[in-house]
Protein backbone atom coordinates (compact mmCIF):
# COMPACT_ATOMS: atom_id res chain seq x y z
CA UNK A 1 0.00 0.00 0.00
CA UNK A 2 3.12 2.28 0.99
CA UNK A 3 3.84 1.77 -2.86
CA UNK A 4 0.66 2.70 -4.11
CA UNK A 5 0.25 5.33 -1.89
CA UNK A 6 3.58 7.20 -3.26
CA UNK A 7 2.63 6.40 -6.97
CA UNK A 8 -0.92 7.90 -6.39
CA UNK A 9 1.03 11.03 -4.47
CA UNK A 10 3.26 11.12 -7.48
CA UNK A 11 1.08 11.48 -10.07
CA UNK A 12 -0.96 14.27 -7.94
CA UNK A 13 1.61 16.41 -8.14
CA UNK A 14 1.29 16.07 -11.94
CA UNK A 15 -1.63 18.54 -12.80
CA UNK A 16 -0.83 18.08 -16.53
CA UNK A 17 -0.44 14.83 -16.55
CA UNK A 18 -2.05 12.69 -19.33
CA UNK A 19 -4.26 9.97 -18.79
CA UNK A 20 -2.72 6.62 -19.25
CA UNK A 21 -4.21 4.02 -17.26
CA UNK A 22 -7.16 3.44 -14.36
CA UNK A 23 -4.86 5.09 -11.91
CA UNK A 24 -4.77 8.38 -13.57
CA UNK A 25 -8.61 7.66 -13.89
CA UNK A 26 -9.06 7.33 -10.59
CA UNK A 27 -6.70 10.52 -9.51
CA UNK A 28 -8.69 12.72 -11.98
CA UNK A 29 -11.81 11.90 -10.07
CA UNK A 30 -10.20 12.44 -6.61
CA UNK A 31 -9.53 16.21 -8.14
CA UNK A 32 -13.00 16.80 -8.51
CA UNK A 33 -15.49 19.03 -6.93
CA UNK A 34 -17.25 16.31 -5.05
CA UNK A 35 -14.92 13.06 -5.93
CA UNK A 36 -17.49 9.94 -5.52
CA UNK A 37 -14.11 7.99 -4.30
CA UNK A 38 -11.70 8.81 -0.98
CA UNK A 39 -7.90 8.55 -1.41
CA UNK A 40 -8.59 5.72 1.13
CA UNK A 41 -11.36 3.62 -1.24
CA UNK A 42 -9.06 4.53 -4.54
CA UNK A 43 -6.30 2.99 -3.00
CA UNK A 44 -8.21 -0.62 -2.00
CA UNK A 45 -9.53 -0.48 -5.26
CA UNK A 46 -5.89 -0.33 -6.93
CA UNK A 47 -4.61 -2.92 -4.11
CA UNK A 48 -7.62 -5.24 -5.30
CA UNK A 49 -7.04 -4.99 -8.90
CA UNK A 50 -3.27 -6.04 -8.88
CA UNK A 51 -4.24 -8.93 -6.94
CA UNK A 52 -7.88 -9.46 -9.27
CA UNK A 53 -5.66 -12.20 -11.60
CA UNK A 54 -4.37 -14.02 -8.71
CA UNK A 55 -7.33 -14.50 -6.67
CA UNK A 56 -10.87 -15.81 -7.19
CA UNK A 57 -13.49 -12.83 -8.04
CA UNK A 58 -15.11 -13.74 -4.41
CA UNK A 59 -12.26 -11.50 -3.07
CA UNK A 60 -13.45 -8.60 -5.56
CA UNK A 61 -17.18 -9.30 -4.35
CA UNK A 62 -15.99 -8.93 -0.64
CA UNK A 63 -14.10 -5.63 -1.00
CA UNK A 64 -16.98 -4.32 -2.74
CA UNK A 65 -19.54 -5.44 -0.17
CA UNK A 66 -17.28 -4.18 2.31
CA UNK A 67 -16.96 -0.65 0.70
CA UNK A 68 -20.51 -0.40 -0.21
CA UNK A 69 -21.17 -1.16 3.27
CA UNK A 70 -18.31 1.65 4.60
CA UNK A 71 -20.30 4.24 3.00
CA UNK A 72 -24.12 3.91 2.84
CA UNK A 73 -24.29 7.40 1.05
CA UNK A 74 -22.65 5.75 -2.22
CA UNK A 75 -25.21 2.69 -1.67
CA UNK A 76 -27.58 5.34 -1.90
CA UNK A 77 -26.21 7.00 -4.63
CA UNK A 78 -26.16 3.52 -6.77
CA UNK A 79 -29.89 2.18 -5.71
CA UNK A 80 -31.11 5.53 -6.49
CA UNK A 81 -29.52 6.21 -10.11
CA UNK A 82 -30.79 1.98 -11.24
């Protein structure tokens, strides 16, 4: 996570930075007005996804549960916009 967390720091300090990849997708929307994602949830998401080809999609299902359940506002968010 220390790595992440230095790429992710990294790249902020970047404001012209192109986008390249889902990290730079995920920075833009931390630099929004009101960002849908915390530094905090952007970096389990990027943790989750290196490890998404080595482990079973259960663990992807868990983390997402687990998020969803962390903040009831973006539950919200999702049930109300389906």
């Amino acid at each position: 996570m220390k790595v992440l967390k230095k790429m992710m720091r990294e790249r902020m300090e970047e404001p012209g930075r192109q986008c390249e990849d889902f990290f730079d997708v995920l920075i833009e929307e931390l630099g929004r007005e009101k960002p849908v994602l915390t530094e905090g949830i952007a970096l389990d998401l990027m943790f989750v996804l290196l490890f998404a080809s080595f482990e079973t999609t259960s663990l992807a299902l868990t983390l997402g549960v687990r998020l969803l359940a962390e903040n009831p506002t973006v539950l919200d968010a999702l049930t109300v916009s389906s």
